[in-house]
Protein backbone atom coordinates (compact mmCIF):
# COMPACT_ATOMS: atom_id res chain seq x y z
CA UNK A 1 5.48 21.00 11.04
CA UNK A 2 7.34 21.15 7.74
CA UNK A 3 8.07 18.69 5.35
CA UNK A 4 11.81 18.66 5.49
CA UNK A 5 11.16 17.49 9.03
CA UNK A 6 10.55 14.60 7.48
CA UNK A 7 13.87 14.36 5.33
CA UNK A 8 16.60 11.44 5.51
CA UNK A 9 19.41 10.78 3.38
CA UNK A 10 18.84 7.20 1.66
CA UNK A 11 21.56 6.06 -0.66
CA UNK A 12 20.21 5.18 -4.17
CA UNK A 13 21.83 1.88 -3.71
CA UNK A 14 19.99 0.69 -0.96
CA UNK A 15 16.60 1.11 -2.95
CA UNK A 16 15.88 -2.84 -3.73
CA UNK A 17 15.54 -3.13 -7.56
CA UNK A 18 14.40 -6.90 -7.03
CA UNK A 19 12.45 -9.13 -4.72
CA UNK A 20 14.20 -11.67 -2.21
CA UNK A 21 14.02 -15.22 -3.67
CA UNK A 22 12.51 -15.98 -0.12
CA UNK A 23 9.95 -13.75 0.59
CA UNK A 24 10.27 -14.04 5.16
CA UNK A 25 14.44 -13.96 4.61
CA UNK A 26 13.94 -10.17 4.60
CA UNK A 27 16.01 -8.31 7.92
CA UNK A 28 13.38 -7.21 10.65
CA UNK A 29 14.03 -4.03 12.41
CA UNK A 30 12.39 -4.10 15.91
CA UNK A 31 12.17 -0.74 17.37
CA UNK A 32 10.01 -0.56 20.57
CA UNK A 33 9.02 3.64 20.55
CA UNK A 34 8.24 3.27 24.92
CA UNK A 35 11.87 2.18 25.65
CA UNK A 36 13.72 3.69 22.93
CA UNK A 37 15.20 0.27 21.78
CA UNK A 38 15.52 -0.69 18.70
CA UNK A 39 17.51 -4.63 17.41
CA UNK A 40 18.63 -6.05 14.65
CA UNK A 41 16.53 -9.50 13.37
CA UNK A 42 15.16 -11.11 10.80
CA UNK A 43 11.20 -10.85 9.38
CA UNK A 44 10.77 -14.46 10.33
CA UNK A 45 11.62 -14.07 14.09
CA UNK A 46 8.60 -12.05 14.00
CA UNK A 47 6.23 -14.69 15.14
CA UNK A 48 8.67 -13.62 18.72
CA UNK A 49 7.07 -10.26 19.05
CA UNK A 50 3.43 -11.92 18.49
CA UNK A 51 1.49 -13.33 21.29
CA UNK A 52 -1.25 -15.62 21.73
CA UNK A 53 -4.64 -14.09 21.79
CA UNK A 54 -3.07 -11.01 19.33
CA UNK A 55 -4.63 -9.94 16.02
CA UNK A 56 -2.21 -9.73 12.75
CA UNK A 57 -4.52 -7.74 10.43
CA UNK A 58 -3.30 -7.79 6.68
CA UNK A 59 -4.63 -6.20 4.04
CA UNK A 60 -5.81 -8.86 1.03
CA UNK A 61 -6.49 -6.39 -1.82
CA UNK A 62 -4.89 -7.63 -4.85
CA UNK A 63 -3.00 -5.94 -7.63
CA UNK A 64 -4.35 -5.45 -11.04
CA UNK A 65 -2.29 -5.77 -14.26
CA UNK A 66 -3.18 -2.08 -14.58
CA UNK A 67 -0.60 -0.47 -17.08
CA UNK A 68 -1.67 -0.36 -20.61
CA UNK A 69 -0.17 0.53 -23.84
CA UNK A 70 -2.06 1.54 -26.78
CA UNK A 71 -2.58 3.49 -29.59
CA UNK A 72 -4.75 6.07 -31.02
CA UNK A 73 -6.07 4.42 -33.70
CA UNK A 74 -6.23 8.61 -35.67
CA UNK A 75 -2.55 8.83 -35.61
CA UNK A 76 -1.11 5.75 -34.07
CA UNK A 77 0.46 7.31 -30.95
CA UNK A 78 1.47 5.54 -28.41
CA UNK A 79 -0.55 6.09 -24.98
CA UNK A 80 0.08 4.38 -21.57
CA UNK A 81 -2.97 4.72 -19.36
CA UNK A 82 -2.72 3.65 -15.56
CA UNK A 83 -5.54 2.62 -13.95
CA UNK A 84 -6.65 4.13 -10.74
CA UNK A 85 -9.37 2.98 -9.83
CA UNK A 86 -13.21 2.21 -11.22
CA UNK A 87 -15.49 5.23 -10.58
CA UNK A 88 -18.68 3.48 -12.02
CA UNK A 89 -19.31 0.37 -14.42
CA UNK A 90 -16.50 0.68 -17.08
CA UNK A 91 -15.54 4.33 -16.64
CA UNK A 92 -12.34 4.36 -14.97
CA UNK A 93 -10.31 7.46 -13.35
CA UNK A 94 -6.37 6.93 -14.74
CA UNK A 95 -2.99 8.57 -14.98
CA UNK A 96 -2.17 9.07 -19.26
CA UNK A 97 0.62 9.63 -21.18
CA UNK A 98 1.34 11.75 -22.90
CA UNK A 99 -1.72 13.20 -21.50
CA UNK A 100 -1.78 16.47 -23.75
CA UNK A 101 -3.56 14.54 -26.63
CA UNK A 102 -5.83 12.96 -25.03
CA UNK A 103 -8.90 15.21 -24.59
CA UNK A 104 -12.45 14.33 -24.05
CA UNK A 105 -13.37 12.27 -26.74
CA UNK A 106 -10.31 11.14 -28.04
CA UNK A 107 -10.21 7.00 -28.61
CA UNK A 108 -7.36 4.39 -27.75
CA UNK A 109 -7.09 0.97 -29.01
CA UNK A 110 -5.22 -1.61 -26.61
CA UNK A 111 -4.23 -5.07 -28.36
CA UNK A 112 -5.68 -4.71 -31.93
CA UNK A 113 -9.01 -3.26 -30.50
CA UNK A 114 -9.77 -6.06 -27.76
CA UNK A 115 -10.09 -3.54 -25.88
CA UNK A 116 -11.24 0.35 -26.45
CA UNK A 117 -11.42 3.47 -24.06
CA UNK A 118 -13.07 6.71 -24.77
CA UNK A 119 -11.55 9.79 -22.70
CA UNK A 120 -15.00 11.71 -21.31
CA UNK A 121 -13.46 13.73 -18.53
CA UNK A 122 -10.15 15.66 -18.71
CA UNK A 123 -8.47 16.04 -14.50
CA UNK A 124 -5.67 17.58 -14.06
CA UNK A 125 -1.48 16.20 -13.16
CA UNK A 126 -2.50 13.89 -16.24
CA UNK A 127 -5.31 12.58 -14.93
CA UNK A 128 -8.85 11.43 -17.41
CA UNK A 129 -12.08 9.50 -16.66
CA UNK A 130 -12.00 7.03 -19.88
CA UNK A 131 -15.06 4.34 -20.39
CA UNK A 132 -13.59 0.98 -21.95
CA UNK A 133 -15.66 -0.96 -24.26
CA UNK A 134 -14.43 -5.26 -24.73
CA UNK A 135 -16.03 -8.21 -25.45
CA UNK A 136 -16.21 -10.72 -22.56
CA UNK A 137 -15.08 -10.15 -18.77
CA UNK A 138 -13.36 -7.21 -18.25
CA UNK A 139 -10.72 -8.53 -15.32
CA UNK A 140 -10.05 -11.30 -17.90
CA UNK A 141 -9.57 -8.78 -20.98
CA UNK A 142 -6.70 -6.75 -18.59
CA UNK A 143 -4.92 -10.17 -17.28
CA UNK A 144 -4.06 -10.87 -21.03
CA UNK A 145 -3.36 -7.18 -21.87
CA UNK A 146 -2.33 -5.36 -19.16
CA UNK A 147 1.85 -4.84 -16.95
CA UNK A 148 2.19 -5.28 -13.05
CA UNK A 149 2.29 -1.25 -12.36
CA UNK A 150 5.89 -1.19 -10.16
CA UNK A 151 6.52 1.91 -8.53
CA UNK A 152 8.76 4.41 -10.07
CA UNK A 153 11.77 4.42 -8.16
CA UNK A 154 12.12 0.36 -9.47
CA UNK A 155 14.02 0.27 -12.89
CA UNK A 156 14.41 -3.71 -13.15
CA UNK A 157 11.89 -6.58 -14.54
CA UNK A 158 10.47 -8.06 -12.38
CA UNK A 159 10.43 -12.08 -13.16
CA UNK A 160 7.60 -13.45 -11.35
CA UNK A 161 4.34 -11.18 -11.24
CA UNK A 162 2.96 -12.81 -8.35
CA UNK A 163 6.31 -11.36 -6.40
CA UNK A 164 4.56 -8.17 -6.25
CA UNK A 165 1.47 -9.78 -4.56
CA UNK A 166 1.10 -11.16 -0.91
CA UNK A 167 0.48 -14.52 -1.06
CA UNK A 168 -2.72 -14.06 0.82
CA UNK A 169 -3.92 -11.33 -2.51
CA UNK A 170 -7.58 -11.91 -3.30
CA UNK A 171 -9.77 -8.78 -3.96
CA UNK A 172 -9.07 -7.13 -7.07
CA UNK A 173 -8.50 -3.83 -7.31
CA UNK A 174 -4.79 -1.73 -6.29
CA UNK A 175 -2.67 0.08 -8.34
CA UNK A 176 0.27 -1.06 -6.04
CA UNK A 177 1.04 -4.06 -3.40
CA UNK A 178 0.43 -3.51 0.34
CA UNK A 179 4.12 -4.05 0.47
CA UNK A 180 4.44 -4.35 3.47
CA UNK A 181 2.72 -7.74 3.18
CA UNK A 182 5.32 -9.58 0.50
CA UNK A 183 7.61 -10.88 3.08
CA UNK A 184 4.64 -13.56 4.55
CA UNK A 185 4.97 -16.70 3.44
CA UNK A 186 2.16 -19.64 3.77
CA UNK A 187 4.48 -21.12 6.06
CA UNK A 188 5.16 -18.36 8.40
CA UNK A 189 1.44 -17.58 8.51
CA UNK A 190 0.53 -21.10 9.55
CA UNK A 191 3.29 -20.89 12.32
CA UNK A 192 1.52 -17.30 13.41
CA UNK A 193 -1.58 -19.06 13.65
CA UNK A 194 -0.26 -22.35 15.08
CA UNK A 195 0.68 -19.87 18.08
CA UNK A 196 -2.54 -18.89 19.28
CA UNK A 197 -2.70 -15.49 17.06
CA UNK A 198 -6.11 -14.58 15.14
CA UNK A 199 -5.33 -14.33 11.19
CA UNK A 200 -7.69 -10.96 10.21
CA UNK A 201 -8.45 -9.83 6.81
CA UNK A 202 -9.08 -6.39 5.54
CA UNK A 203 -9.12 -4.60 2.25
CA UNK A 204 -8.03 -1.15 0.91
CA UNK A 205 -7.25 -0.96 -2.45
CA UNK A 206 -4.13 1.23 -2.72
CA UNK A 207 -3.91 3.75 -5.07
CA UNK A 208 -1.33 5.72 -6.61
CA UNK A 209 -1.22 8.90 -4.25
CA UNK A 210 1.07 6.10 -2.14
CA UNK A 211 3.88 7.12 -4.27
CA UNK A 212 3.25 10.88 -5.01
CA UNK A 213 5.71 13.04 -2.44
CA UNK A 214 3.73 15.56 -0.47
CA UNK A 215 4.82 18.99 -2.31
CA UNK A 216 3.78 21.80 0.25
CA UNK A 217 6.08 22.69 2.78
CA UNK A 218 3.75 22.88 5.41
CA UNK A 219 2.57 18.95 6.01
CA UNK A 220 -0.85 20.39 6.93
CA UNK A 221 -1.41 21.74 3.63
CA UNK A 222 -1.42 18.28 2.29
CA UNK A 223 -4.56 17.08 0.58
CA UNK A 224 -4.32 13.17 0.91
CA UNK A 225 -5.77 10.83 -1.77
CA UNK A 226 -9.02 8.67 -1.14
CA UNK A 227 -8.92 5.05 -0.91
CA UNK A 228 -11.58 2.59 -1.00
CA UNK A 229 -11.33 0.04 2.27
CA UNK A 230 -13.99 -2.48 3.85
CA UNK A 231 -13.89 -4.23 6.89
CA UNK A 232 -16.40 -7.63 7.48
CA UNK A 233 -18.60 -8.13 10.16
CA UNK A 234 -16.61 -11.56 10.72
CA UNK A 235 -13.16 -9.51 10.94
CA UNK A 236 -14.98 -6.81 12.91
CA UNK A 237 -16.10 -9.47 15.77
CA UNK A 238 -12.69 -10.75 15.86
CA UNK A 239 -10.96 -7.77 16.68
CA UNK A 240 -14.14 -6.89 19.32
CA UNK A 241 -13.10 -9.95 20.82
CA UNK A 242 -9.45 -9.83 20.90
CA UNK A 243 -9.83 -6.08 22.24
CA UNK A 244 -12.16 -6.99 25.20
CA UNK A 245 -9.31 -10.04 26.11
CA UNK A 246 -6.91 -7.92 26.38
CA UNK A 247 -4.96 -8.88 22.73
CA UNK A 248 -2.86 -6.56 20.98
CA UNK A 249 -4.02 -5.65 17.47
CA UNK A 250 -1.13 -6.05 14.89
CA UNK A 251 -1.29 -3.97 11.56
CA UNK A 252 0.63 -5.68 8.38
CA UNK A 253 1.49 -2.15 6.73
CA UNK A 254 0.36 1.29 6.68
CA UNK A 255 -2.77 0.55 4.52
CA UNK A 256 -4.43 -1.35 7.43
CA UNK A 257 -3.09 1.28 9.90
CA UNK A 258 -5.50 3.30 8.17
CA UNK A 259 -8.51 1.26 7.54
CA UNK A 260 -9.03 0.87 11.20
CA UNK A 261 -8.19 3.59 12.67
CA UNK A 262 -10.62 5.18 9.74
CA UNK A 263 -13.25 2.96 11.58
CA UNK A 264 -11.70 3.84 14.94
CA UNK A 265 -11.96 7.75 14.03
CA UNK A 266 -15.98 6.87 12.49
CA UNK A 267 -17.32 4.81 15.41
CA UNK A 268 -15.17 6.59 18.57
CA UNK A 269 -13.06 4.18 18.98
CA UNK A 270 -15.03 0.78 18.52
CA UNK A 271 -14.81 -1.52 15.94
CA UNK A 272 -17.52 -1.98 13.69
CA UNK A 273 -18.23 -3.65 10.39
CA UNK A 274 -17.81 -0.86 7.64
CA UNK A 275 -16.62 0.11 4.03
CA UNK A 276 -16.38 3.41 2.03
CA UNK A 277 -13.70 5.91 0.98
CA UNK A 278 -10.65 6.99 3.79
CA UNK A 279 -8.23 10.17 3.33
CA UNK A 280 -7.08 9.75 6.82
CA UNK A 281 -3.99 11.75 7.22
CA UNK A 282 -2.32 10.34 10.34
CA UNK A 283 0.89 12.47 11.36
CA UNK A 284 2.32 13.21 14.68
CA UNK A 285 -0.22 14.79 17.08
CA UNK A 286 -2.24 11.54 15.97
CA UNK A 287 -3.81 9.56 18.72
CA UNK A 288 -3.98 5.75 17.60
CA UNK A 289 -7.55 3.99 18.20
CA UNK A 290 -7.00 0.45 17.43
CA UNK A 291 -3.89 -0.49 16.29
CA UNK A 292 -1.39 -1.23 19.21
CA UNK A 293 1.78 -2.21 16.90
CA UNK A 294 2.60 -2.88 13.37
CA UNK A 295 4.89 -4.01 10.70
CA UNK A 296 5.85 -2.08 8.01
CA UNK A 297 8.78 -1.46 5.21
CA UNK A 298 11.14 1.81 4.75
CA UNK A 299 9.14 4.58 3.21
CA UNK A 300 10.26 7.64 0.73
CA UNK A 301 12.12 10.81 2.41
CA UNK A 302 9.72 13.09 3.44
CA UNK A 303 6.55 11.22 2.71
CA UNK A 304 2.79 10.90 4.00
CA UNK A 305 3.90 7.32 5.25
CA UNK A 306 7.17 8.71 7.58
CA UNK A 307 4.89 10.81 8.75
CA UNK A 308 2.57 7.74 10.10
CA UNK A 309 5.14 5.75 11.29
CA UNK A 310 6.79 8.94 13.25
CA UNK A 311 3.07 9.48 14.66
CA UNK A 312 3.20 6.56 16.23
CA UNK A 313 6.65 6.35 17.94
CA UNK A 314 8.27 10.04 17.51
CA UNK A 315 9.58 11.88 14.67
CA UNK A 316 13.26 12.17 16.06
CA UNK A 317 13.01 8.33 17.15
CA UNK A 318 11.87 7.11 13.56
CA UNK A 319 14.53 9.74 11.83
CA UNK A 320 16.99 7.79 14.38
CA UNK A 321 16.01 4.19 13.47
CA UNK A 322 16.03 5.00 9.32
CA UNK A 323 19.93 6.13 10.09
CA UNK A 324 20.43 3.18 11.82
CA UNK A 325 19.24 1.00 8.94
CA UNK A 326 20.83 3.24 6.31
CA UNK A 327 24.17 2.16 8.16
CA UNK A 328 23.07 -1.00 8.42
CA UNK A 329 22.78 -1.33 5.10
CA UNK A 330 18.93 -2.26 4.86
CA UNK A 331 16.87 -2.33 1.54
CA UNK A 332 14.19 0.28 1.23
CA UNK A 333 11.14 0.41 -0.28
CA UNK A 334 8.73 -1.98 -1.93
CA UNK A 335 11.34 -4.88 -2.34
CA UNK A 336 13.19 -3.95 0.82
CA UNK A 337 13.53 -4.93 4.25
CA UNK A 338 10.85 -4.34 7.60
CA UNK A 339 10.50 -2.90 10.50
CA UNK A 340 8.46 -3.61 13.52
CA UNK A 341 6.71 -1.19 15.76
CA UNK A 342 5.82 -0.81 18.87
């Protein structure tokens, strides 16, 4: 399997550059994989496809303000460190620029030395281990300090910070949004619920191997990135339950795809209480655990997260549905429109 078996063409126009001003007005694609359907809808319709006595698991990590711009205090450079995630106490792993000056030992001050970090490990594609040094609470010191970290491919401000959060965002710690997520509203979750349908609640903190493109041409050469997740024993029983009643398990975006079917993988196919590190790799040949259908957005060309979504309900039918929404004239990406899968 290469990786150009992944490739689409996606007009630069249809990436979204900007947020809905209603997050559930997004368009819905519903594309059932068993009878090759696919229709046209809207993401709040999508209470339709959910049934009473169903799971919808969403993933409630939260983003942290985790671009920084500083100096070195030696020469007054600029540096912009992005924070990856927290390896032990205040040492941090993080993506710098310009990386090339900053070897192990060098200093950076952040907001007239509120806040310090000392490079002690050097990584490689511009990656250091730094230790910060503050006064106070550090997740306080970074609200006042540090940028939302939008993904690449978006070039506009974004107004509202708390547009590139779910609105159900509570435990600290991604360097992007679970994107597929942003287009609940309170509302529409109440509704969900209202129906009969179990609200669950997992985390994986997402880190920034979401956005890097897989670079070999063989997709089995690809090493994929670790990610912290944890599953409750209270979220755990719920899906036991739902399971054994014959519910469907719903997955809100590829990050809980792969927290439980990481603990689908670990405990053969039961759901248990659990939290560590996942590099799942799930790609067609895959066979799904837990999760019976899910929601998602439209992922990068040849990426790690096409490659999911085609494990699930065919390569050539995925490849099929993107055209259909390229044609369609769908947003992509972290501001765009869904799909649903099943």
């Amino acid at each position: 399997m290469n990786t150009t078996d992944f490739d689409f063409d996606l007009p630069e126009e249809l990436i979204a550059q900007t947020p809905l001003k209603k997050r559930d007005s997004s368009k819905l694609l519903i594309i059932d994989h068993k009878k090759q359907s696919m229709k046209d809808s809207h993401f709040d319709h999508i209470i339709e496809e959910l049934n009473p006595g169903d799971a919808l698991v969403m993933n409630n990590t939260r983003v942290l303000p985790a671009r920084l711009h500083g100096e070195k205090p030696d020469t007054h450079g600029h540096v912009e460190l992005l924070l990856l995630k927290n390896t032990k106490n205040d040492q941090w792993e993080v993506l710098a620029k310009p990386a090339k000056r900053l070897k192990v030992g060098s200093k950076i001050s952040f907001g007239d030395g509120r806040l310090q970090a000392t490079v002690i490990e050097e990584l490689e594609h511009g990656g250091r281990i730094v230790e910060f040094t503050y006064q106070g609470i550090f997740l306080e010191v970074l609200e006042s300090l540090g940028e939302m970290p939008l993904p690449p491919y978006i070039h506009e401000k974004l107004e509202d910070s708390e547009r590139y959060q779910t609105v159900y965002a509570k435990e600290n710690g991604s360097a992007a949004a679970p994107t597929a997520g942003l287009h609940f509203t309170e509302e529409l979750l109440e509704k969900i619920k209202a129906k009969g349908v179990h609200l669950v609640y997992l985390t994986l903190h997402v880190g920034l191997g979401t956005f890097r493109p897989v670079s070999v041409e063989n997709v089995d050469e690809h090493d994929m990135h670790s990610e912290f997740y944890s599953l409750s024993e209270e979220s755990a029983q719920t899906l036991r339950q739902v399971k054994a009643s014959g519910g469907h398990v719903i997955a809100v975006g590829t990050t809980s795809i792969r927290t439980l079917e990481t603990i689908g993988q670990k405990f053969e196919g039961k759901i248990e209480a659990d939290s560590g590190w996942t590099n799942i790799f799930i790609k067609p040949g895959y066979q799904f655990t837990i999760v019976d259908a899910f929601s998602t957005n439209f992922h990068l060309p040849k990426s790690t997260l096409v490659m999911l979504v085609s494990a699930f309900a065919g390569r050539e039918f995925v490849l099929e549905a993107y055209k259909h929404a390229v044609e369609e004239q769908y947003r992509f990406f972290s501001f765009g429109d869904a799909m649903f899968v099943k």
